[in-house]
C-alpha atoms as a PDB file:
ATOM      1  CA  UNK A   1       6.176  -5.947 -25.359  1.00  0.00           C
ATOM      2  CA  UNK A   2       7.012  -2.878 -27.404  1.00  0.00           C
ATOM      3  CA  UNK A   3       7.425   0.361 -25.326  1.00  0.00           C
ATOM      4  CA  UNK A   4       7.569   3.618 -26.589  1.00  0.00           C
ATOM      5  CA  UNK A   5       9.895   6.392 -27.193  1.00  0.00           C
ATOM      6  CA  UNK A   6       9.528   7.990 -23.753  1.00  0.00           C
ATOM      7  CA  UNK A   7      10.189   4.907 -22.259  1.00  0.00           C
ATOM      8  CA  UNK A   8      13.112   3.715 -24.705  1.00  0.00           C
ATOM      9  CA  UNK A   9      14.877   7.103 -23.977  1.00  0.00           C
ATOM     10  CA  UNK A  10      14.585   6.775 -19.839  1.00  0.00           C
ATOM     11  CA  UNK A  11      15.595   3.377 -20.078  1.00  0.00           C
ATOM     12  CA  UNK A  12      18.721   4.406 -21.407  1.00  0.00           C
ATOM     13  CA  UNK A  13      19.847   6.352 -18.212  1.00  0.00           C
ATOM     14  CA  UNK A  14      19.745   2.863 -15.846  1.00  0.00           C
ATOM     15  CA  UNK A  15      21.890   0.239 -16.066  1.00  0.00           C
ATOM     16  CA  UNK A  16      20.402  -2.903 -15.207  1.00  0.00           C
ATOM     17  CA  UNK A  17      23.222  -4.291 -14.052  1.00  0.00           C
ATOM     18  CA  UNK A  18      23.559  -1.831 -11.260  1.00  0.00           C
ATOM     19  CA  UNK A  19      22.207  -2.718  -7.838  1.00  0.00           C
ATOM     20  CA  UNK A  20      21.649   1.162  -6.812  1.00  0.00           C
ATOM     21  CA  UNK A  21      21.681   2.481  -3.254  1.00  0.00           C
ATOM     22  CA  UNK A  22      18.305   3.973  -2.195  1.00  0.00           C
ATOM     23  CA  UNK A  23      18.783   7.792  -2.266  1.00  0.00           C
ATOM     24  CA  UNK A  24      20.468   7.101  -5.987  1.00  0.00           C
ATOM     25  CA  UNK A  25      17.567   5.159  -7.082  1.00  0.00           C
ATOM     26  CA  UNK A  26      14.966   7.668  -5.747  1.00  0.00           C
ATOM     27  CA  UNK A  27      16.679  10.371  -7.973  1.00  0.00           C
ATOM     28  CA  UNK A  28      16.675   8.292 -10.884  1.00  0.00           C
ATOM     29  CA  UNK A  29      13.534   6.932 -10.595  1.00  0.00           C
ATOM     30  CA  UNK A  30      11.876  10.591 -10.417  1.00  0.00           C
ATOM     31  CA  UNK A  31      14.834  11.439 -13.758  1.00  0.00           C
ATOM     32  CA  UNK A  32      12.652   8.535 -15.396  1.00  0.00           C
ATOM     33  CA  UNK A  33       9.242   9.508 -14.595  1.00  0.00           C
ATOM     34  CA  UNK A  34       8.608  11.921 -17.943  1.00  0.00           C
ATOM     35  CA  UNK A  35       4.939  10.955 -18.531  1.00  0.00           C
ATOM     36  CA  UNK A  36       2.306  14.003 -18.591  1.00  0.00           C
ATOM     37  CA  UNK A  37       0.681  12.762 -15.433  1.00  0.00           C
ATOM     38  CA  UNK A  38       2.108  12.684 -12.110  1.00  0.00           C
ATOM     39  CA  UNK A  39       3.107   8.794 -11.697  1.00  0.00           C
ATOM     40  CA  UNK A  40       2.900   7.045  -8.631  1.00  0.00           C
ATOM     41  CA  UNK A  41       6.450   5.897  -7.551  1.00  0.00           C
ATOM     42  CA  UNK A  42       6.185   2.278  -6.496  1.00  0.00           C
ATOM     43  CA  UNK A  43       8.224  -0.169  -4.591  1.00  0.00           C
ATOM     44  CA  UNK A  44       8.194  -4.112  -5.260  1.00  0.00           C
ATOM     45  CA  UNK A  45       9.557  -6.167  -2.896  1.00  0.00           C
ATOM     46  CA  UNK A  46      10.376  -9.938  -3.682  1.00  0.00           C
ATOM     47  CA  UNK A  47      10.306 -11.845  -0.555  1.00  0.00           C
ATOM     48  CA  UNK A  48      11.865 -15.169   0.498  1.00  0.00           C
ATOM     49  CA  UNK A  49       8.541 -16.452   1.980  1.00  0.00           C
ATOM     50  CA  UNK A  50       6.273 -18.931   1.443  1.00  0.00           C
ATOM     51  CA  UNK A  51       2.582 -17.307   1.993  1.00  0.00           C
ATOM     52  CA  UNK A  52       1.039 -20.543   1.711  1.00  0.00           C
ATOM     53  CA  UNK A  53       2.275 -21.500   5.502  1.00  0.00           C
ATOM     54  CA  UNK A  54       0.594 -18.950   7.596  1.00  0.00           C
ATOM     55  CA  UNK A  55       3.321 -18.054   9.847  1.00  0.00           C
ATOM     56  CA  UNK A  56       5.184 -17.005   6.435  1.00  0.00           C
ATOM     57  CA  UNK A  57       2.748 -14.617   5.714  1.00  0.00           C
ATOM     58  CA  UNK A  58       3.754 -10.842   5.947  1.00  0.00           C
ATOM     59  CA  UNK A  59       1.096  -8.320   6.434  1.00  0.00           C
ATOM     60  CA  UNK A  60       0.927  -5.356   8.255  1.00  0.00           C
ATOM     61  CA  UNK A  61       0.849  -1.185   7.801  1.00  0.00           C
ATOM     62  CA  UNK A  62       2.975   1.971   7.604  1.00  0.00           C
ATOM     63  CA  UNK A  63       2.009   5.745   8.220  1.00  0.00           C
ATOM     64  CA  UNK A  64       4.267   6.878   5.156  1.00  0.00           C
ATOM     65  CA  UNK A  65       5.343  10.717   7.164  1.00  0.00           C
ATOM     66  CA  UNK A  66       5.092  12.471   3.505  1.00  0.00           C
ATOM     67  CA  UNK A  67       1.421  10.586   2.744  1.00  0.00           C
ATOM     68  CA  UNK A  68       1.028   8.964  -0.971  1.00  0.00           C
ATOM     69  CA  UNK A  69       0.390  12.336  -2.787  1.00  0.00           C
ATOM     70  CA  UNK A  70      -3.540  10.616  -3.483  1.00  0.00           C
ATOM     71  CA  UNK A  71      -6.107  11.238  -1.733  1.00  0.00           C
ATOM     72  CA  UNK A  72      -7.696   8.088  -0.417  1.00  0.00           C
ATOM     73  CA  UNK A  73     -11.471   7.228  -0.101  1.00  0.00           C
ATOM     74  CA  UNK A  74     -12.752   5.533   3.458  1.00  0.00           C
ATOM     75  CA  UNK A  75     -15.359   3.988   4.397  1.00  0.00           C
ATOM     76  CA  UNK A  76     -16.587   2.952   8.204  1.00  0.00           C
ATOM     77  CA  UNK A  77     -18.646   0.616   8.881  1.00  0.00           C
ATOM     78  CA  UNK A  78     -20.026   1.686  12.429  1.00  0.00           C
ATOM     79  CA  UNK A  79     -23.074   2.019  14.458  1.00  0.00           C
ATOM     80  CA  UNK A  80     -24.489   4.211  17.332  1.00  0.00           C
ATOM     81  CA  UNK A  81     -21.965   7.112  18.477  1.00  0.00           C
ATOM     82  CA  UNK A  82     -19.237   5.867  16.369  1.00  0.00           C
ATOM     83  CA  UNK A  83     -20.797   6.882  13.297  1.00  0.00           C
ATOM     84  CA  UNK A  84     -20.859  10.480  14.704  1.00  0.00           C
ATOM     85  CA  UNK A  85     -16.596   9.400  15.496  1.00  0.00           C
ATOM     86  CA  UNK A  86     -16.181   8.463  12.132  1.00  0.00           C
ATOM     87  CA  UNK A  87     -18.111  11.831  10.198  1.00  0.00           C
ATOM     88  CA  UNK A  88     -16.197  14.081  12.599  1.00  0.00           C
ATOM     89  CA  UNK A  89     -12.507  12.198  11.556  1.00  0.00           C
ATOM     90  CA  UNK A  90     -13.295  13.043   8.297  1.00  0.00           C
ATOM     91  CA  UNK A  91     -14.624   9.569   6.527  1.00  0.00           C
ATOM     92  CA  UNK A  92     -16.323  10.102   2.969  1.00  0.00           C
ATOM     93  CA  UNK A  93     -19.130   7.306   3.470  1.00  0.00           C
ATOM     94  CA  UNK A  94     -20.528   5.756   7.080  1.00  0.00           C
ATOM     95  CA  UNK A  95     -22.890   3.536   7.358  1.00  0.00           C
ATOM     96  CA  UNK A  96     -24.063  -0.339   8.602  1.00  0.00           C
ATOM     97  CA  UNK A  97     -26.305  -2.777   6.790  1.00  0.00           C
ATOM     98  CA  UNK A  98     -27.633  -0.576   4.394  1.00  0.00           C
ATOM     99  CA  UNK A  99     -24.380  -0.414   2.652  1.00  0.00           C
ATOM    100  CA  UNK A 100     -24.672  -3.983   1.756  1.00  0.00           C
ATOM    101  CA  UNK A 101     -26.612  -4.255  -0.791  1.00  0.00           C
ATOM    102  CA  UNK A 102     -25.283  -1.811  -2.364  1.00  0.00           C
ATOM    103  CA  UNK A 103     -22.027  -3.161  -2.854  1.00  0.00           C
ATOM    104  CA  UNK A 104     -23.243  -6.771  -3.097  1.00  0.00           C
ATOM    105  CA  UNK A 105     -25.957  -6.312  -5.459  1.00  0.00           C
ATOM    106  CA  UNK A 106     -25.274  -2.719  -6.911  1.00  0.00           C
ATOM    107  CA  UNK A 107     -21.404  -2.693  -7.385  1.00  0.00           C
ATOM    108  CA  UNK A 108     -20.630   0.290  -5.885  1.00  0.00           C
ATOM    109  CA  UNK A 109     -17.043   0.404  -4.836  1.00  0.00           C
ATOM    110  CA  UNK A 110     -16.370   4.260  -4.608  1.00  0.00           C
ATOM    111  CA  UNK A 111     -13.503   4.180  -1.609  1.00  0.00           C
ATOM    112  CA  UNK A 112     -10.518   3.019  -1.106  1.00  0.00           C
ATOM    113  CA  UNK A 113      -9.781   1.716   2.319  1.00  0.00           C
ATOM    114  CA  UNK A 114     -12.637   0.121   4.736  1.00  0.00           C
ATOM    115  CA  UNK A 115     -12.853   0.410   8.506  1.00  0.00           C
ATOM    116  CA  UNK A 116     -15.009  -1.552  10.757  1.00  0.00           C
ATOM    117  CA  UNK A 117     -15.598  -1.678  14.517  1.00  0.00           C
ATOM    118  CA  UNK A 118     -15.300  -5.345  15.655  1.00  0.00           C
ATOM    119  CA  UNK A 119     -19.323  -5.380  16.198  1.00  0.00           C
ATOM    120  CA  UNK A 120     -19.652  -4.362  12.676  1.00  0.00           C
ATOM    121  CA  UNK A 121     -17.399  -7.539  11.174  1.00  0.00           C
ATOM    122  CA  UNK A 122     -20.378 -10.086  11.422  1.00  0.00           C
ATOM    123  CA  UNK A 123     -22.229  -7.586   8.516  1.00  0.00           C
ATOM    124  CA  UNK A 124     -19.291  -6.907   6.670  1.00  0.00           C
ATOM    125  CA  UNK A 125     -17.852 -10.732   6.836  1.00  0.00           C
ATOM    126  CA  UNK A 126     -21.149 -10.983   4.641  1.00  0.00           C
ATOM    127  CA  UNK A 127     -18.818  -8.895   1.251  1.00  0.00           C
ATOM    128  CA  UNK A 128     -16.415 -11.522   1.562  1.00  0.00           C
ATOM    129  CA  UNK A 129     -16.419 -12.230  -1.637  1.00  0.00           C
ATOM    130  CA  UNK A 130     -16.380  -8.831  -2.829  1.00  0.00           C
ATOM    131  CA  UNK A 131     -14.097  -6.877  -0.708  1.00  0.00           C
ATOM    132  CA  UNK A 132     -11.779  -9.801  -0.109  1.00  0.00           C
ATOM    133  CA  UNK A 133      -9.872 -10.316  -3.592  1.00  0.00           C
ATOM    134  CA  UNK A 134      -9.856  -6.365  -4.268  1.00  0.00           C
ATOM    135  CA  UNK A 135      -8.080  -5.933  -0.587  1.00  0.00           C
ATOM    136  CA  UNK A 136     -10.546  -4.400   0.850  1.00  0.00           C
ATOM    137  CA  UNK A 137     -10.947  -6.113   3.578  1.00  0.00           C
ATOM    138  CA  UNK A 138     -11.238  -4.894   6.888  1.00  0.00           C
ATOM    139  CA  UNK A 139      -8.113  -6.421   9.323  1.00  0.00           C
ATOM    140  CA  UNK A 140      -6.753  -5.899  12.814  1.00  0.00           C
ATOM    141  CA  UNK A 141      -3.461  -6.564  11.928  1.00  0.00           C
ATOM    142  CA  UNK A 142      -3.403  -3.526   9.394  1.00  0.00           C
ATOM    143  CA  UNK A 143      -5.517  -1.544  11.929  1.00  0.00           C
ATOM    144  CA  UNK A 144      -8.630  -1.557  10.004  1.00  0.00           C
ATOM    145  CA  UNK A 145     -10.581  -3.522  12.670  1.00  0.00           C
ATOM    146  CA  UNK A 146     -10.888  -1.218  15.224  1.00  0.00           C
ATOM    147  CA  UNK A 147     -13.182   1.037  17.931  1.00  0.00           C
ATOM    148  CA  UNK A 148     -10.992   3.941  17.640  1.00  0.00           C
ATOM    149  CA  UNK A 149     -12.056   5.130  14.317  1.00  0.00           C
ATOM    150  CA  UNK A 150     -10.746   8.254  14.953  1.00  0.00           C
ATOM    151  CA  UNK A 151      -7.267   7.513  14.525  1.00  0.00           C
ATOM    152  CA  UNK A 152      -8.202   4.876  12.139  1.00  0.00           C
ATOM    153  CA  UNK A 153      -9.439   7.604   9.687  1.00  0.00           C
ATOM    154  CA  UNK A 154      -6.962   9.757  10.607  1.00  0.00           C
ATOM    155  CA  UNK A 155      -3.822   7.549   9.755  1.00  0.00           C
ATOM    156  CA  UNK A 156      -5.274   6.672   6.980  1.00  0.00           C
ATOM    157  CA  UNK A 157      -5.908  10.240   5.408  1.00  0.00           C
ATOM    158  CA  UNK A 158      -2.613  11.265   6.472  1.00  0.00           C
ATOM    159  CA  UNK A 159      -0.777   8.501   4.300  1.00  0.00           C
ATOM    160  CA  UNK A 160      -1.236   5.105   5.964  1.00  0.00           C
ATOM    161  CA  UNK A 161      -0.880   2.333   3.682  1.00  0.00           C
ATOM    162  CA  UNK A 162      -1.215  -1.428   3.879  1.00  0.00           C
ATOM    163  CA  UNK A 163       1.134  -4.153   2.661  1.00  0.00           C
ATOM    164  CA  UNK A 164       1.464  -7.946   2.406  1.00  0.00           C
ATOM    165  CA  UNK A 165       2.259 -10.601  -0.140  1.00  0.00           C
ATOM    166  CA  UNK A 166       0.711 -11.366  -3.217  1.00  0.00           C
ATOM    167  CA  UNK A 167       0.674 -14.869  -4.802  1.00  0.00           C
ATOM    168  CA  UNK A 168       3.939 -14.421  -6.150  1.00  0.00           C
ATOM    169  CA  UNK A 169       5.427 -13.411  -2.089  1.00  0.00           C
ATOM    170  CA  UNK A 170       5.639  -9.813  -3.674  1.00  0.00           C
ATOM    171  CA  UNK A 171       4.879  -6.885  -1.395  1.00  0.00           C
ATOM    172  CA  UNK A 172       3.673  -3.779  -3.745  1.00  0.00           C
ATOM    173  CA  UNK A 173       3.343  -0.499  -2.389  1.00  0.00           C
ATOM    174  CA  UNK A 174       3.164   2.985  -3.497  1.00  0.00           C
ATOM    175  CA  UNK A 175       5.283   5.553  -1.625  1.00  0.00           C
ATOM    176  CA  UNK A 176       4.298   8.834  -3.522  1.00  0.00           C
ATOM    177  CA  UNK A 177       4.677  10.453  -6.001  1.00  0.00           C
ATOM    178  CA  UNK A 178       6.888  11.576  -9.140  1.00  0.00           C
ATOM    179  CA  UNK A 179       6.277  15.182  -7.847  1.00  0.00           C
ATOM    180  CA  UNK A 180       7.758  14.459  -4.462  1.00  0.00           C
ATOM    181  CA  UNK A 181      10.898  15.973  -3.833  1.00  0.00           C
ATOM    182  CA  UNK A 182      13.641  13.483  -3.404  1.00  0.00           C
ATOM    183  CA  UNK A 183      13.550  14.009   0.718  1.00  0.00           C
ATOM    184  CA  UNK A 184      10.347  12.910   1.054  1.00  0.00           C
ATOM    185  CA  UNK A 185      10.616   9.691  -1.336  1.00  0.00           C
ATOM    186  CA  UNK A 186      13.370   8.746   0.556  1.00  0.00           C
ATOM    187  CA  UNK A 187      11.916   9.252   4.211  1.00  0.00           C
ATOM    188  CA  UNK A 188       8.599   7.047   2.672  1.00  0.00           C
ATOM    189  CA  UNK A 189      11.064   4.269   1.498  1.00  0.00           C
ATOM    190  CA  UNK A 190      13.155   4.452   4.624  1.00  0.00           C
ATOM    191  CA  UNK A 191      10.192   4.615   6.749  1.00  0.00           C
ATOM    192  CA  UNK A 192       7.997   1.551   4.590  1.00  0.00           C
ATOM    193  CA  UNK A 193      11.539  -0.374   4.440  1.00  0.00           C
ATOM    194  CA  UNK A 194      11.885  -0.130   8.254  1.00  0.00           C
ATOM    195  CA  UNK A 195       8.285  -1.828   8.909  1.00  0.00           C
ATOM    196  CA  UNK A 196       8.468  -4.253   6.133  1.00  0.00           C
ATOM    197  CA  UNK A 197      12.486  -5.530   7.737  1.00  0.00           C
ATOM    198  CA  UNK A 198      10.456  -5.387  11.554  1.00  0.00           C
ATOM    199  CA  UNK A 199       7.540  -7.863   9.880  1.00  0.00           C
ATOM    200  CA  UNK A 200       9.893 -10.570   8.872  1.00  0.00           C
ATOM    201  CA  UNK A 201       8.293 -13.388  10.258  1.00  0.00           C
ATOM    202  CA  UNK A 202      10.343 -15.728  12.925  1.00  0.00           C
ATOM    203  CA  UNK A 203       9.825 -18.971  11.363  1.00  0.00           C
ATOM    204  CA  UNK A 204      11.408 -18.186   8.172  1.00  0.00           C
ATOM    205  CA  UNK A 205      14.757 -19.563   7.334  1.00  0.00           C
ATOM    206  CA  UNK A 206      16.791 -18.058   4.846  1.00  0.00           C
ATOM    207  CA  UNK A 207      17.052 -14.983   2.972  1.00  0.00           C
ATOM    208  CA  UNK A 208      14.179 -12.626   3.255  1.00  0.00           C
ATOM    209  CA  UNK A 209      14.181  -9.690   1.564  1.00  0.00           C
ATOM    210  CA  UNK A 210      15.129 -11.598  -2.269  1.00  0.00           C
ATOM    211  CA  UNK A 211      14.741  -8.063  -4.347  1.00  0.00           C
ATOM    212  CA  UNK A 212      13.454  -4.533  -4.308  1.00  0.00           C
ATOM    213  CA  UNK A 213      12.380  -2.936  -7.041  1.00  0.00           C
ATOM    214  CA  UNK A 214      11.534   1.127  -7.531  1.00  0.00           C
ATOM    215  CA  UNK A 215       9.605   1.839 -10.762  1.00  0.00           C
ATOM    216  CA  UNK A 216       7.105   4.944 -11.621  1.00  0.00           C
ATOM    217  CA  UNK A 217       4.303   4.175 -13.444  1.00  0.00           C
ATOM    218  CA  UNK A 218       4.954   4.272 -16.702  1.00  0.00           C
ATOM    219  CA  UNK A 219       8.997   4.545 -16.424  1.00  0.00           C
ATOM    220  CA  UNK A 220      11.367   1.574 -15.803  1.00  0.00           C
ATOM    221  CA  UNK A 221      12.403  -0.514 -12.636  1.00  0.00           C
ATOM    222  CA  UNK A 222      15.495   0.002 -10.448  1.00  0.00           C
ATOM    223  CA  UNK A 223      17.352  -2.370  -8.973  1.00  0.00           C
ATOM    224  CA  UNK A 224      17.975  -1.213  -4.965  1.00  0.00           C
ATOM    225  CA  UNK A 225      20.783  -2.795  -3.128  1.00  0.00           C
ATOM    226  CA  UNK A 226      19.341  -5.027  -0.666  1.00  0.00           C
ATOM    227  CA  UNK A 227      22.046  -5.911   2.219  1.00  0.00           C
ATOM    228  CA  UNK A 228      21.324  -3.090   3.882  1.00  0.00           C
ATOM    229  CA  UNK A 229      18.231  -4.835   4.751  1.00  0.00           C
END
């Protein structure tokens, strides 16, 4: 894959060789970001689990206390006075079985996160198929599934995010961005690091946390030192 100059010329300022200690890798990483946009700064965690076995599997969620730097779409599923809960939170769409043919049939996929009340999941169990490989899916364990949308939609605007593996056993997450001073990248990464070492799950033997990797969007990966962890 042939990068370009921009890339080529931040590369040069990381040694690949280095495992780098978290506050040194946050100020690189931002050094590297030199796109025109503001790039998302992203961690990538490769974990020593197998997510095929169910009590390997990692999943969970993090209020980040500096947010993501985007501002994220939700949608409630709800009915009777919680759809009143859910406008006043601050939710961009509410609804119940109207919304489902609309996102079956019509495609519309204009949010980001979905919350549900646990008498709503019979409907929404119905996009399965839709919402489920995009990880969208409404879960208790990630506080999605829930009757107090309130602080559902709440945690969520104010920078809640939601992790677990992906095929591989990587955990990707975004912990702001390139803008960000330093502080607050590090107090995301400290605070996302701190959940993901609390989710290791018991029966796993062995290492756990394998690699980390910070990257902006269009810059290179860093290599962070993982025996802290």
């Amino acid at each position: 894959m042939k990068h370009g100059k921009k890339y080529v010329e931040a590369a040069k300022q990381i040694d690949r060789t280095v495992l780098y200690e978290a506050a040194d890798a946050v100020a690189l990483v931002k050094k590297t970001a030199v796109a025109k946009f503001d790039e998302t700064i992203e961690v990538h965690i490769r974990t020593g689990c197998d997510g095929r076995h169910a009590e390997q599997q990692v999943r969970g969620a993090v209020v980040l206390p500096n947010g993501t730097g985007k501002k994220v779409r939700v949608l409630v599923f709800a009915k009777g006075d919680k759809i009143n809960e859910a406008e006043a939170a601050g939710a961009d769409y509410v609804g119940g079985d109207e919304l489902i043919p609309k996102i079956q049939n019509d495609g519309w996929l204009d949010f980001d996160v979905v919350v549900a009340t646990p008498d709503m999941m019979g409907i929404v169990g119905r996009l399965g198929k839709v919402l489920g490989p995009k990880g969208l899916m409404p879960n208790p364990k990630a506080g999605t599934v829930t009757m107090d949308v309130t602080k559902a939609v709440n945690d969520i605007k104010a920078g809640k995010i939601e992790y677990r593996l992906d095929k591989s056993n990587i955990i990707h997450v975004p912990i702001g961005k390139a803008s960000f001073t330093e502080e607050k990248l590090q107090e995301n990464f400290d605070a996302l690091m701190e959940a993901i070492v609390k989710a290791r799950p018991s029966a796993l033997k062995g290492q756990y946390l394998r690699s980390i990797t910070l990257t902006s969007t269009m810059g290179p990966g860093l290599k962070v030192n993982v025996a802290k962890y």
